[in-house]
Protein backbone atom coordinates (compact mmCIF):
# COMPACT_ATOMS: atom_id res chain seq x y z
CA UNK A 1 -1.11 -5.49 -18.93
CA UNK A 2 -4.45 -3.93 -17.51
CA UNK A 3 -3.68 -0.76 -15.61
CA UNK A 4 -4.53 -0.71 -11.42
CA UNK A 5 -6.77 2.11 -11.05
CA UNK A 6 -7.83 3.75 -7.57
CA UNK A 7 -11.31 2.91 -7.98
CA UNK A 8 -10.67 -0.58 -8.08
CA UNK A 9 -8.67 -0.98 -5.10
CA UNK A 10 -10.77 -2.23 -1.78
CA UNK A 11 -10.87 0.33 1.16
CA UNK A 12 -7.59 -1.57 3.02
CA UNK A 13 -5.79 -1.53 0.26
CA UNK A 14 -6.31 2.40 -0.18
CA UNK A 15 -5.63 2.53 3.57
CA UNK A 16 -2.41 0.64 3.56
CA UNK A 17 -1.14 2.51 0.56
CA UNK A 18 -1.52 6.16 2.63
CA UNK A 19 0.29 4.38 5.84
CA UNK A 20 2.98 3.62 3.12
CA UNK A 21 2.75 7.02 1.91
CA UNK A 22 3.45 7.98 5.45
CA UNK A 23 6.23 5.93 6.48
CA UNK A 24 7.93 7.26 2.55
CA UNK A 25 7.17 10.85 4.01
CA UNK A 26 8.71 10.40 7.24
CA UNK A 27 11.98 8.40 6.67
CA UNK A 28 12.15 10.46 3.23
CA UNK A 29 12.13 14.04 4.62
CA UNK A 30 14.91 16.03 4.36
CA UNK A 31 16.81 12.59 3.65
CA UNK A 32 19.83 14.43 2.58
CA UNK A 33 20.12 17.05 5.50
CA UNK A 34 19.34 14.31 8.03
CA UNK A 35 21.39 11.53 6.78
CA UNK A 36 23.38 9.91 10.11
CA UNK A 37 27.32 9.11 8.53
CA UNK A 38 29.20 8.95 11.68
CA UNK A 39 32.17 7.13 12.78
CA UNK A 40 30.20 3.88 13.17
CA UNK A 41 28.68 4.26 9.29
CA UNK A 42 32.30 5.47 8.01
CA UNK A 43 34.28 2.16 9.46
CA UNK A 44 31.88 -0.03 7.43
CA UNK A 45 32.18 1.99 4.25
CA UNK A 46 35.83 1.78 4.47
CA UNK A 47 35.42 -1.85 4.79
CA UNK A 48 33.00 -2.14 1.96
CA UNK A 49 35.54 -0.55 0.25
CA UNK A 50 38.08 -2.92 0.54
CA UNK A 51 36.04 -5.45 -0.94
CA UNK A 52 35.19 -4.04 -3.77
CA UNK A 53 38.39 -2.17 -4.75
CA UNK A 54 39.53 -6.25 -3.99
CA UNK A 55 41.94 -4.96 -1.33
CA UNK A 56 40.66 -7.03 1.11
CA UNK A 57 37.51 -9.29 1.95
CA UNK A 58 36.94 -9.84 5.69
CA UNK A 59 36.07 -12.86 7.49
CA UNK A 60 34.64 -10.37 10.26
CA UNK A 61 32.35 -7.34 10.47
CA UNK A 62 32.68 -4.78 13.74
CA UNK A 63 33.16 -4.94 17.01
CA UNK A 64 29.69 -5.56 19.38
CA UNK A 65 29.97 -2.86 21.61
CA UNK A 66 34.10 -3.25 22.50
CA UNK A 67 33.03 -6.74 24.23
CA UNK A 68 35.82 -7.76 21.80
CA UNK A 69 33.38 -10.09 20.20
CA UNK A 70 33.25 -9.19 16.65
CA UNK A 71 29.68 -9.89 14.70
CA UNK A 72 29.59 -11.70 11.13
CA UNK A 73 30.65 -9.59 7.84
CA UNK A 74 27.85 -10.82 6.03
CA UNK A 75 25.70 -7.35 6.21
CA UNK A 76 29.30 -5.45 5.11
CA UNK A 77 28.70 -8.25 2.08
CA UNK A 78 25.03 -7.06 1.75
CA UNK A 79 25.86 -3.42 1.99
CA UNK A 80 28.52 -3.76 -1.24
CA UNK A 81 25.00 -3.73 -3.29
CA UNK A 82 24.35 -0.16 -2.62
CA UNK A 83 27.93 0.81 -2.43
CA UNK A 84 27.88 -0.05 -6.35
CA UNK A 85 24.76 1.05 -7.51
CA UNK A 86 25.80 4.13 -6.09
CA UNK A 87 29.51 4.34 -6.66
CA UNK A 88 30.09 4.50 -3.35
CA UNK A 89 28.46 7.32 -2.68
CA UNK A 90 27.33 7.65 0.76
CA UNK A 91 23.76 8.52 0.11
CA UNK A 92 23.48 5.43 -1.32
CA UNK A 93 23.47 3.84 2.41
CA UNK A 94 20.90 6.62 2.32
CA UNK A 95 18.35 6.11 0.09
CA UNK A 96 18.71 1.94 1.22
CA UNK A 97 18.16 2.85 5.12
CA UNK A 98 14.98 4.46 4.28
CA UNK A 99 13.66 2.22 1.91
CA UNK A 100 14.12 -0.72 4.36
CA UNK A 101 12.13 1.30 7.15
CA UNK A 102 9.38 1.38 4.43
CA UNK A 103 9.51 -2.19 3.82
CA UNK A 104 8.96 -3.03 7.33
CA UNK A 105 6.29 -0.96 7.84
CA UNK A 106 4.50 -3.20 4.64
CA UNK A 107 6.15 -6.24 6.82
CA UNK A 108 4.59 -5.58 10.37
CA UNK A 109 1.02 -5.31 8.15
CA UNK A 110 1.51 -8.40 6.52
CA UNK A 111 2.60 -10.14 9.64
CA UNK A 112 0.10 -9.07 12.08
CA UNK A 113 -2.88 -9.83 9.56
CA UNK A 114 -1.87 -13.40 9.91
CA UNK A 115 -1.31 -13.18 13.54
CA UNK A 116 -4.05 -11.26 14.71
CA UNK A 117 -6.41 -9.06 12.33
CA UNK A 118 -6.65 -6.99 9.49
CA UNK A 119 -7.60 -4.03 11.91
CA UNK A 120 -5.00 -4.55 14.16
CA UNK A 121 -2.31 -5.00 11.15
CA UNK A 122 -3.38 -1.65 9.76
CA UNK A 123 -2.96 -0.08 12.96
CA UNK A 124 -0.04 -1.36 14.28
CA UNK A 125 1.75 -0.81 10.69
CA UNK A 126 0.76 3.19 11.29
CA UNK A 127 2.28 3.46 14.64
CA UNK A 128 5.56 2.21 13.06
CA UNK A 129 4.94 4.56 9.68
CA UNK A 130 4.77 7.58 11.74
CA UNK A 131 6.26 6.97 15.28
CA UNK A 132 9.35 9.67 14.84
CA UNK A 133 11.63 7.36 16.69
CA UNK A 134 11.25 4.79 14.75
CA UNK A 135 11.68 6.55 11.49
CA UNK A 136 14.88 8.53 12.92
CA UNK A 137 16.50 4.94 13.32
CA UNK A 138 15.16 3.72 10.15
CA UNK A 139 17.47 6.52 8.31
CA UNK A 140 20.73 5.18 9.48
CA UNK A 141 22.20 2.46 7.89
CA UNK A 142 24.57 0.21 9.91
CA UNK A 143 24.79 -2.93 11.42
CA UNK A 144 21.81 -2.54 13.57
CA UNK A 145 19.30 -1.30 10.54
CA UNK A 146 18.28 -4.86 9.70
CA UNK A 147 17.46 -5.16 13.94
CA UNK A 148 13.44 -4.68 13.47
CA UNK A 149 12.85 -6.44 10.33
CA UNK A 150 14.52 -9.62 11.49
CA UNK A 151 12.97 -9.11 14.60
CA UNK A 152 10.00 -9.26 13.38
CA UNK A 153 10.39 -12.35 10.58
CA UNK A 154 11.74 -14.44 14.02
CA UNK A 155 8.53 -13.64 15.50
CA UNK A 156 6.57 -14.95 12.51
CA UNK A 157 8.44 -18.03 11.82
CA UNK A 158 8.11 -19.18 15.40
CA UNK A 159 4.85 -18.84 15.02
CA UNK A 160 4.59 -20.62 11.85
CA UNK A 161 6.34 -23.55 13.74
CA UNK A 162 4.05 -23.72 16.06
CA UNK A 163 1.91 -24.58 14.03
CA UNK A 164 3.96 -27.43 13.13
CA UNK A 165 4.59 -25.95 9.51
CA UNK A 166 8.17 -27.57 9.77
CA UNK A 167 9.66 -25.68 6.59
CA UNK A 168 10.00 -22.10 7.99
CA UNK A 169 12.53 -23.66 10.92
CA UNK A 170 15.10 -23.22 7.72
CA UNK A 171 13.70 -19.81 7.04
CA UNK A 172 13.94 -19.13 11.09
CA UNK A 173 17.88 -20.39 10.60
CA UNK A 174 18.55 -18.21 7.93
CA UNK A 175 17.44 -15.06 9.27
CA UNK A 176 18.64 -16.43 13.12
CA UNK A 177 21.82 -16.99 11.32
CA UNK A 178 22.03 -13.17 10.11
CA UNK A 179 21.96 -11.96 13.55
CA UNK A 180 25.28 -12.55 13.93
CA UNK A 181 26.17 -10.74 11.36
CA UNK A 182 23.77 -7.69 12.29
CA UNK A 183 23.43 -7.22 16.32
CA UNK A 184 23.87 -9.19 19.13
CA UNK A 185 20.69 -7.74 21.13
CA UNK A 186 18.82 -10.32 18.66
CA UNK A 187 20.59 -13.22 20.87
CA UNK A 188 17.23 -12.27 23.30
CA UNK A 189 15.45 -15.00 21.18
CA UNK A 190 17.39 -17.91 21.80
CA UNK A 191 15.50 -18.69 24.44
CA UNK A 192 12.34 -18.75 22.50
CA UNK A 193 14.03 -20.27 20.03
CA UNK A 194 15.24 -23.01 21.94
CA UNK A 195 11.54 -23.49 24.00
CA UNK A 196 9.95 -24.36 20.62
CA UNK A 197 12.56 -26.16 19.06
CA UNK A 198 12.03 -28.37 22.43
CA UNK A 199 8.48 -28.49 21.72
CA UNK A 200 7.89 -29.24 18.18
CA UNK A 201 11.39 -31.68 18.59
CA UNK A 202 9.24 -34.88 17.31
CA UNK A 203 7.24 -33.54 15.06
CA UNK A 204 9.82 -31.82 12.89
CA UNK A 205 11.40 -34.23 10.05
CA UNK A 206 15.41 -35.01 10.95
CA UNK A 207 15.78 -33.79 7.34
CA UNK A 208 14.52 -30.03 7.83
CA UNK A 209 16.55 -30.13 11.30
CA UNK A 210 19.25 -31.11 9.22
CA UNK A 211 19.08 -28.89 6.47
CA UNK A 212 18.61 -25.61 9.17
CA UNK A 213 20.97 -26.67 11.25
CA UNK A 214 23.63 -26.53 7.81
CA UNK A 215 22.08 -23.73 6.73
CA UNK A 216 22.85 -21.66 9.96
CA UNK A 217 26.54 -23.22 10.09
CA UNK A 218 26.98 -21.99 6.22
CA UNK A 219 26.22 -18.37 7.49
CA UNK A 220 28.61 -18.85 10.72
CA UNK A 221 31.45 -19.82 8.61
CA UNK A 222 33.29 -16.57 7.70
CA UNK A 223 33.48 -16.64 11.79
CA UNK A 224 34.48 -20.27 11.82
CA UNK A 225 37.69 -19.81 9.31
CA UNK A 226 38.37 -16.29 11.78
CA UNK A 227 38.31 -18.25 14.76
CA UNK A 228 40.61 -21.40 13.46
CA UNK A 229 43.17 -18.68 11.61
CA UNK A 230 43.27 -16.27 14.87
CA UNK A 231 43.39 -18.70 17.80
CA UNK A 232 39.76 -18.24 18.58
CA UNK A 233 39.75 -14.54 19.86
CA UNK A 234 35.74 -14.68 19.41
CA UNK A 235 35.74 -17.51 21.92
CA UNK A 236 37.93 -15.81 24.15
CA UNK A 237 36.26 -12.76 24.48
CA UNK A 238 32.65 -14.61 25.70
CA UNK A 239 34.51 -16.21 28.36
CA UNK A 240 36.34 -12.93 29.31
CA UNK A 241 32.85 -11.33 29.21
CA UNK A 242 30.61 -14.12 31.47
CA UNK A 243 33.74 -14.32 33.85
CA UNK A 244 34.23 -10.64 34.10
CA UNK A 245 37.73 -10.45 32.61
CA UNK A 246 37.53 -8.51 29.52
CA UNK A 247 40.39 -6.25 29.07
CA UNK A 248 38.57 -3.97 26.84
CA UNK A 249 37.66 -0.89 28.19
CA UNK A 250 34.07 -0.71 27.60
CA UNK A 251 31.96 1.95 30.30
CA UNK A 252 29.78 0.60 32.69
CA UNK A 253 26.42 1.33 33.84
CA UNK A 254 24.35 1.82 36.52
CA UNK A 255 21.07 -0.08 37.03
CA UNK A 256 18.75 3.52 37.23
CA UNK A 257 20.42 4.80 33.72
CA UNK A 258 19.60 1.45 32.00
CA UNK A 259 16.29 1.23 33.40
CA UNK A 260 16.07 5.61 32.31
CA UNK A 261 17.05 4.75 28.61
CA UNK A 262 14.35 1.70 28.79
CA UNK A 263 11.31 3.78 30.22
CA UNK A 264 12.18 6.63 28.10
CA UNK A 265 12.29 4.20 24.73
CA UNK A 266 8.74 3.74 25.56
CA UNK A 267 7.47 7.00 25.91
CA UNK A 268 9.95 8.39 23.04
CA UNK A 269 8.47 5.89 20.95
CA UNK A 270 5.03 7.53 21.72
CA UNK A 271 6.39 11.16 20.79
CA UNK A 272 9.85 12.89 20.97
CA UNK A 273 9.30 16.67 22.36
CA UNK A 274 9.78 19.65 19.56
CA UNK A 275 12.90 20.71 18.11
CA UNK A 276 15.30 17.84 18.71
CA UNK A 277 18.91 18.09 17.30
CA UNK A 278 19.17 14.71 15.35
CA UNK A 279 23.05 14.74 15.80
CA UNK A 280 22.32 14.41 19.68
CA UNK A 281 19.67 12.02 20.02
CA UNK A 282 20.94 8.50 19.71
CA UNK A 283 22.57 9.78 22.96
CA UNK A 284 26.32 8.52 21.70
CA UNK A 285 27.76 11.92 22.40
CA UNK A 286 28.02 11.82 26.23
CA UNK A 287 29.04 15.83 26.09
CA UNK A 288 25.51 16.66 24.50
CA UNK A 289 23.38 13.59 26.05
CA UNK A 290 21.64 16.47 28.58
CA UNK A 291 20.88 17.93 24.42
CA UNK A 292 18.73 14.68 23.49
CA UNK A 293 14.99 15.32 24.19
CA UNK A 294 13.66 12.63 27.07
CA UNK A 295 9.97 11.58 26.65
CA UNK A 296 7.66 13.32 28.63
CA UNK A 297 6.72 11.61 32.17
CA UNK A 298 2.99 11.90 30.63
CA UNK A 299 3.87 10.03 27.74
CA UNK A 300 5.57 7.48 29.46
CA UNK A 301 3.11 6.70 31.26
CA UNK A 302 0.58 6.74 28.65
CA UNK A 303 3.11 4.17 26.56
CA UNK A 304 2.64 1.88 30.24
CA UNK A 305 -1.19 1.83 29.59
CA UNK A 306 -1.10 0.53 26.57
CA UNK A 307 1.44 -2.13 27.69
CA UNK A 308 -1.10 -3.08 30.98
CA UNK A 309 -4.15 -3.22 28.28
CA UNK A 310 -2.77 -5.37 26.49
CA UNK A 311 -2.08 -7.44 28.73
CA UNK A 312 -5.05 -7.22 30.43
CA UNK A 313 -6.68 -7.86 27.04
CA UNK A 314 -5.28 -11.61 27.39
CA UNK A 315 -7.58 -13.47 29.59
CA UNK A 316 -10.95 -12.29 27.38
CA UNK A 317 -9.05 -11.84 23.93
CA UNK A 318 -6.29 -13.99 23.57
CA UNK A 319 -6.24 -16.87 26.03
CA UNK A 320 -6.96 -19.89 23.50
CA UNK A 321 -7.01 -20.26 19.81
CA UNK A 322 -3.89 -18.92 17.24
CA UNK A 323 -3.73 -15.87 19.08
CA UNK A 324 -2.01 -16.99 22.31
CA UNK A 325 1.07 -18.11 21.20
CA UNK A 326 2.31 -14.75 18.84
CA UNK A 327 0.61 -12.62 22.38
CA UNK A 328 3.41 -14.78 24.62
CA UNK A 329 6.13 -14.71 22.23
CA UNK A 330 5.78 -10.88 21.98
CA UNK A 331 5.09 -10.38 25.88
CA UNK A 332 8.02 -13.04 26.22
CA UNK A 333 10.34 -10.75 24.43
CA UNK A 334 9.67 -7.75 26.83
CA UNK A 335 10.31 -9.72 29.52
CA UNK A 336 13.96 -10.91 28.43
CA UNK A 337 14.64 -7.59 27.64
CA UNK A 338 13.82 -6.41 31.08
CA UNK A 339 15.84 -8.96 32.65
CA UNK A 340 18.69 -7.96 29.55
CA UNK A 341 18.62 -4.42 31.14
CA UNK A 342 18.83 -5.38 34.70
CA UNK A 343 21.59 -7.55 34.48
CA UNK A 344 23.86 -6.58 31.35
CA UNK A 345 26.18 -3.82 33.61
CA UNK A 346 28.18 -2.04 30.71
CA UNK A 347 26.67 1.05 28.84
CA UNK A 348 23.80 0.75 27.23
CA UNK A 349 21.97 2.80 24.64
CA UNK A 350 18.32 3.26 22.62
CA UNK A 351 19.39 1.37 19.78
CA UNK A 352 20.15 -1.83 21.56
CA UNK A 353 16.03 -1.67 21.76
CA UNK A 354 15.65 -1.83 18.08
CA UNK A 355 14.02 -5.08 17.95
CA UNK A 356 11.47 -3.88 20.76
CA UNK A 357 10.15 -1.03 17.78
CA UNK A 358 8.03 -3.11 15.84
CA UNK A 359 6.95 -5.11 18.70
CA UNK A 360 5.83 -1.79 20.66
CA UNK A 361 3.98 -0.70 17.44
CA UNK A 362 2.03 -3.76 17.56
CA UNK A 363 0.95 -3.72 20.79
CA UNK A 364 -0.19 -0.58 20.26
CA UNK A 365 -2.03 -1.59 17.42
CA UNK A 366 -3.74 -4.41 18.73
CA UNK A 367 -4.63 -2.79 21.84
CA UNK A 368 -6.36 0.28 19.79
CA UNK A 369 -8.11 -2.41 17.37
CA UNK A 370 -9.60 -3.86 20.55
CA UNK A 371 -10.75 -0.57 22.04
CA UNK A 372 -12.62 0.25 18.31
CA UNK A 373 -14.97 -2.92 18.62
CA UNK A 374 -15.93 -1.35 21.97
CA UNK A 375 -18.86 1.32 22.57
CA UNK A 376 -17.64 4.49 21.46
CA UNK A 377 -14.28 3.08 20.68
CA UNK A 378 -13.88 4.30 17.14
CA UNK A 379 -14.20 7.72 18.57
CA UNK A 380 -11.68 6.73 21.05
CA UNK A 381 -9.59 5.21 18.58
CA UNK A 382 -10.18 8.37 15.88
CA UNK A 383 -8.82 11.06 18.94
CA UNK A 384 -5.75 8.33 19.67
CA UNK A 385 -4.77 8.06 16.02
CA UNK A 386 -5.37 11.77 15.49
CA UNK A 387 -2.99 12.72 18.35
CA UNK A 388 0.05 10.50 17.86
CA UNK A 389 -0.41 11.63 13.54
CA UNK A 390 -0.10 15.14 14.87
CA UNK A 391 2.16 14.78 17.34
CA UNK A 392 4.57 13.36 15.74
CA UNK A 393 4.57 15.64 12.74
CA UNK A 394 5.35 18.50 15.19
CA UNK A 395 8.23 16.59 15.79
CA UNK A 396 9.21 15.75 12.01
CA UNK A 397 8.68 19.79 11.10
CA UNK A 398 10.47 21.22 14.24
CA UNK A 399 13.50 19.02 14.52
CA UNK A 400 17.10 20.08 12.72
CA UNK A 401 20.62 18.26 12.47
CA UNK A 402 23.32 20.56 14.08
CA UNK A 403 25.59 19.18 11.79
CA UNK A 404 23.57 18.30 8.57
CA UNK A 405 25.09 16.57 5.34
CA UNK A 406 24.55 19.40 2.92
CA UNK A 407 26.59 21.56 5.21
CA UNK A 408 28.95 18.47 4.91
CA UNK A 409 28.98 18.60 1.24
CA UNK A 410 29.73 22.46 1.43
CA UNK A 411 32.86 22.27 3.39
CA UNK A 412 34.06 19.57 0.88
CA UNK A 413 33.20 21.63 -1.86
CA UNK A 414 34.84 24.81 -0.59
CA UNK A 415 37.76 22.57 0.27
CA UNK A 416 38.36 20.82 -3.27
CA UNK A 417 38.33 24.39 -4.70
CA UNK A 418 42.13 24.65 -3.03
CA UNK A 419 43.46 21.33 -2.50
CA UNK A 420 42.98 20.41 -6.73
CA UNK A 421 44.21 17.50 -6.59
CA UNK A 422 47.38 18.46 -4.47
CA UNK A 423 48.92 16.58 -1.24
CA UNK A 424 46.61 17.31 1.48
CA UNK A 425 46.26 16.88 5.46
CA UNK A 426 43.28 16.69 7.09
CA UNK A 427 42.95 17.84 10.63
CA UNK A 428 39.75 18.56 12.90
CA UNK A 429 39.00 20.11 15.98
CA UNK A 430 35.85 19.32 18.35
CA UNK A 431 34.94 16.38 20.49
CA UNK A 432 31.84 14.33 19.08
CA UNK A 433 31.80 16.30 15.69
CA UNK A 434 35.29 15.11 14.23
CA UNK A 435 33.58 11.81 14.21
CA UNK A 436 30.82 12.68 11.76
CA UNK A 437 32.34 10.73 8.80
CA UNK A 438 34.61 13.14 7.40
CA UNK A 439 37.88 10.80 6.72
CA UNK A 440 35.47 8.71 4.35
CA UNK A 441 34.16 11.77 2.79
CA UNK A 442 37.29 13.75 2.14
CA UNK A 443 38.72 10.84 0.50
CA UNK A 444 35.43 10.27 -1.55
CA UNK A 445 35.49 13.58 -2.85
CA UNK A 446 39.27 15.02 -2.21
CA UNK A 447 41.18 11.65 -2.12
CA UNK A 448 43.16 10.40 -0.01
CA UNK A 449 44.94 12.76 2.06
CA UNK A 450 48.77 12.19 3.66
CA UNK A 451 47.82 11.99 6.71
CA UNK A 452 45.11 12.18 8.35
CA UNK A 453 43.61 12.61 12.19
CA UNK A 454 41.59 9.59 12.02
CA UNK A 455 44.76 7.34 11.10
CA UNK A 456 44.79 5.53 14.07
CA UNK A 457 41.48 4.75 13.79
CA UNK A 458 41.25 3.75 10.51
CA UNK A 459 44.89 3.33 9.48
CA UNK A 460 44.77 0.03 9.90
CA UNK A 461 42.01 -0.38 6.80
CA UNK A 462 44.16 1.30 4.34
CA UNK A 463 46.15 -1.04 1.88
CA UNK A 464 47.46 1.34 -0.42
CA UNK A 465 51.28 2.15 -0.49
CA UNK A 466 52.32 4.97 1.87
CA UNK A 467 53.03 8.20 -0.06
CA UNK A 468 55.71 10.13 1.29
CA UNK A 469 56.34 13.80 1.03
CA UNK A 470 54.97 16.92 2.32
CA UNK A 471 51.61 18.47 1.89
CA UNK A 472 50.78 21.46 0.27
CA UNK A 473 47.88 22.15 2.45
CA UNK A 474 46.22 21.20 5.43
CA UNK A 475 42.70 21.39 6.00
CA UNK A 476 41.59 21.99 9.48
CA UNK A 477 37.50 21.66 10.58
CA UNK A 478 37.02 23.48 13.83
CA UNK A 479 33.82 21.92 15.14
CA UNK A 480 34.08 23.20 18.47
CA UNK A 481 30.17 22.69 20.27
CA UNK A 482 29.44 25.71 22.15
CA UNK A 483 26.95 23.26 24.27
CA UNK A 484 30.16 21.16 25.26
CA UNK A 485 31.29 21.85 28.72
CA UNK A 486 34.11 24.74 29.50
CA UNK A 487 36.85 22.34 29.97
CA UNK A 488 36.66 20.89 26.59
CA UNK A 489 36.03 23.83 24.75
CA UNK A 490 39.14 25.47 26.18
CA UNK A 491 40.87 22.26 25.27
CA UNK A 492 39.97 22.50 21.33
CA UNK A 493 40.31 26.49 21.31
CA UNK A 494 43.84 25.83 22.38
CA UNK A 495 44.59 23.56 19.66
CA UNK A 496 42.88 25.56 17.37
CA UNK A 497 45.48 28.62 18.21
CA UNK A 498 48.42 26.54 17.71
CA UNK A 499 46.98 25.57 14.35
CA UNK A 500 46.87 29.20 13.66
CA UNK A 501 50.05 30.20 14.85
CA UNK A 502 52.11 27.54 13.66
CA UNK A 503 50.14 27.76 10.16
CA UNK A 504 49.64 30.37 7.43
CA UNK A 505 45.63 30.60 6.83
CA UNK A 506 45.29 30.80 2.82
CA UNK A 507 41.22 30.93 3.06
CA UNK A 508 38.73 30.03 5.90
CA UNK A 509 34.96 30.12 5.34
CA UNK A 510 32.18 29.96 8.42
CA UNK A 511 29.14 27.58 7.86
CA UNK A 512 27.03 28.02 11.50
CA UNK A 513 28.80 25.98 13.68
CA UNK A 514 31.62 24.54 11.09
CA UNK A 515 34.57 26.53 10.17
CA UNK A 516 37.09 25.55 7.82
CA UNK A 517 40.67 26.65 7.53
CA UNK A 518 42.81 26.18 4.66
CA UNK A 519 46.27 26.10 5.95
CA UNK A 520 50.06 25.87 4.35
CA UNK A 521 53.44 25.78 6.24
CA UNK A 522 55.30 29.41 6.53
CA UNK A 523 57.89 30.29 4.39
């Protein structure tokens, strides 16, 4: 086989590979320090678990949000892969996350070459490579990691259809099919969906719609079987949810907060300000959410001006040929997402915008390919490109993780050095932090201990025989945030006394903001 040597390659190609390079360096960085296992990551390994320890294989995935609807199992399924390569290792989930935000970054080139240009494909895939937001999401991997890349393959195969290439509606059903098994904010294309299914209705052959329509009912079915075995609680929960009578206690939000998180997407996207604390900024800690860095009203507004050229680019640049219909779908998509945030009222967060990243990074990438065929523009173009590079690798080289996985891996390898194999509790102190993972982990690394303080969360997902007795030790992680407000820090440092009184400390070690206690009952 003849050897592919640099030389040889044509200038795009070199160009693509360094925005490759780019998007490796950026969702690779410190992968192990920044790696996001929190509560959310942990339930799915413990399902993924089950299924391959043959415990149990579930016709459901998670909870969407506590609407009590509960998505698909099909990525728990996908994510077994990993799980064994890896032996369950959690930096398995790692590795995969980041590989996939790589992958998309080759995708949203490919894609935009054949819906605009090559210029505007190389562009728009180094927004995404670099864009710090974008590769802080691409590290975790959970339900809503597969949220841009199907986001973007919906986009392309509606566009394919349009131009009545009938046999991508059964790639659109497979991949419309996984969204209910990945998030439900990718239910904003039905609409589309539906327009050019109504469209393209008489030109399509019975037999694809036939085949797509089985296709996407093969991929519903774990659902189906849930719904006919459980008395349809699925079914149940969308009416409680359009009529306004869920009983699940889900928070509510104001109109100015959605549109806050929605404005400040767009100019986060743009560039996150130095020295962010990654375990604050998905915002899901509502003690630390005045920690998580908000873009800067500048930026913001800078993120509007490329939205308003692009638009304005329509009437000279896109208003007939191929080029109309991908510049409506994608406009299309940021107006249902507008009208998503001012009428869904329950809390809402950055990642429900996940399928808006790519999008945003193509905008901005076919607006700046327009600007470089004007006078001056590759100047233009050269200070724009220059700016958001260095920017965000400000960002990349100043930002930490409070409560980083190494420091993880130390506490569970000071704590093995005394448990040995021996009965074990597992305790922890602290508000957001107890929920970083650590009942997966311990049991990884420790096993399983006899009881632990994540047992009613995750009790339910064990399907091993109680063991009864009494532990020899109990570990206790005080993970009380200094940033949290006075009430709840007097809360934990109470709790964290009686542990101390009622307990006889055998060896405690202090890791910054992480101190672990090795505790036994006194004699």
């Amino acid at each position: 086989m003849a050897r592919i040597k640099i030389g040889n390659l044509k200038p795009v190609s070199l160009v693509l590979l360094v925005i490759l390079f780019l998007s490796f360096f950026f969702r690779f960085y410190h992968l192990v320090d920044w790696f996001s296992f929190g509560m959310d990551q942990e339930y799915e390994a413990f399902l993924v678990r089950n299924i391959i320890t043959g415990k149990h294989f579930p016709l459901i995935g998670v909870n969407a949000g506590g609407t009590g609807i509960y998505l698909g199992p099909l990525f728990i399924y996908l994510a077994a892969l990993p799980y064994l390569i890896f032996r369950g290792n959690p930096l398995g989930w790692a590795f995969t996350a980041s590989f996939m935000g790589v992958i998309t970054t080759w995708l949203i080139y490919y894609i935009v070459d054949k819906l605009f240009n090559q210029k505007a494909a190389l562009f728009s895939s180094f927004f995404y490579a670099v864009s710090f937001l974008a590769s802080f999401y691409d590290r975790s991997f959970w339900n809503p990691s597969l949220v841009p890349l199907l986001s973007l393959l919906i986009i392309y195969f509606l566009y394919q259809i349009n131009l009545n290439r009938q046999h991508y509606l059964i790639y659109l059903a497979v991949i419309f099919g996984l969204a209910f098994h990945t998030h439900l904010s990718l239910l904003i294309y039905t609409p589309l969906i539906i327009y050019v299914l109504y469209r393209k209705f008489k030109s399509i052959k019975k037999r694809i719609l036939l085949y797509s329509l089985i296709i996407f009912l093969i991929l519903q079915l774990p659902l189906i079987i849930f719904e006919l075995r459980h008395n349809f609680p699925n079914s149940s929960a969308v009416i409680n949810l359009v009529t306004g009578r869920t009983v699940f206690q889900t928070d509510q939000s104001k109109l100015p907060e959605r549109i806050k998180v929605l404005t400040n997407f767009f100019g986060r996207f743009i560039f996150i300000p130095p020295f962010p604390d990654l375990f604050a900024e998905k915002g899901l800690c509502k003690d630390l959410t005045w920690v998580k860095k908000n873009a800067y009203p500048e930026i913001v507004g800078l993120s509007f001006l490329g939205l308003l050229y692009f638009l304005i680019s329509y009437k000279s640049h896109f208003r007939v040929g191929r080029k109309k219909f991908p510049f409506l779908l994608i406009i299309s998509v940021f107006l249902l997402t507008i009208i998503s945030v001012l009428f869904y009222p329950r809390s809402f967060h950055e990642y429900y915008l996940l399928s808006l990243f790519p999008l945003l990074a193509i905008i901005l990438g076919v607006s700046v390919g327009i600007i470089w065929q004007k006078e001056h523009g590759q100047l233009i173009v050269s200070f724009i490109i220059s700016l958001f590079f260095t920017l965000n690798l400000i960002t990349l080289f100043t930002a930490q993780n409070s409560f980083n996985y190494n420091r993880k891996l130390a506490v569970l390898d000071f704590a093995r050095q005394y448990i040995r194999g021996e009965n074990y509790n597992l305790e922890a102190l602290g508000d957001c932090p107890r929920f970083a993972g650590w009942g997966y982990l311990f049991e990884y690394y420790l096993g399983k201990p006899l009881h632990s303080y994540l047992d009613s969360y995750f009790g339910w997902l064990n399907y091993d025989q109680a063991v009864s007795g009494q532990p020899h030790s109990i570990v206790l992680l005080s993970m009380i945030d200094s940033r949290s407000n006075s009430d709840t820090i007097a809360k934990w440092q109470e709790d964290k006394l009686r542990f101390l009184m009622e307990f006889r400390v055998r060896a405690a070690k202090l890791w910054d903001n992480i101190h672990v206690y090795i505790l036994s009952v006194k004699k």
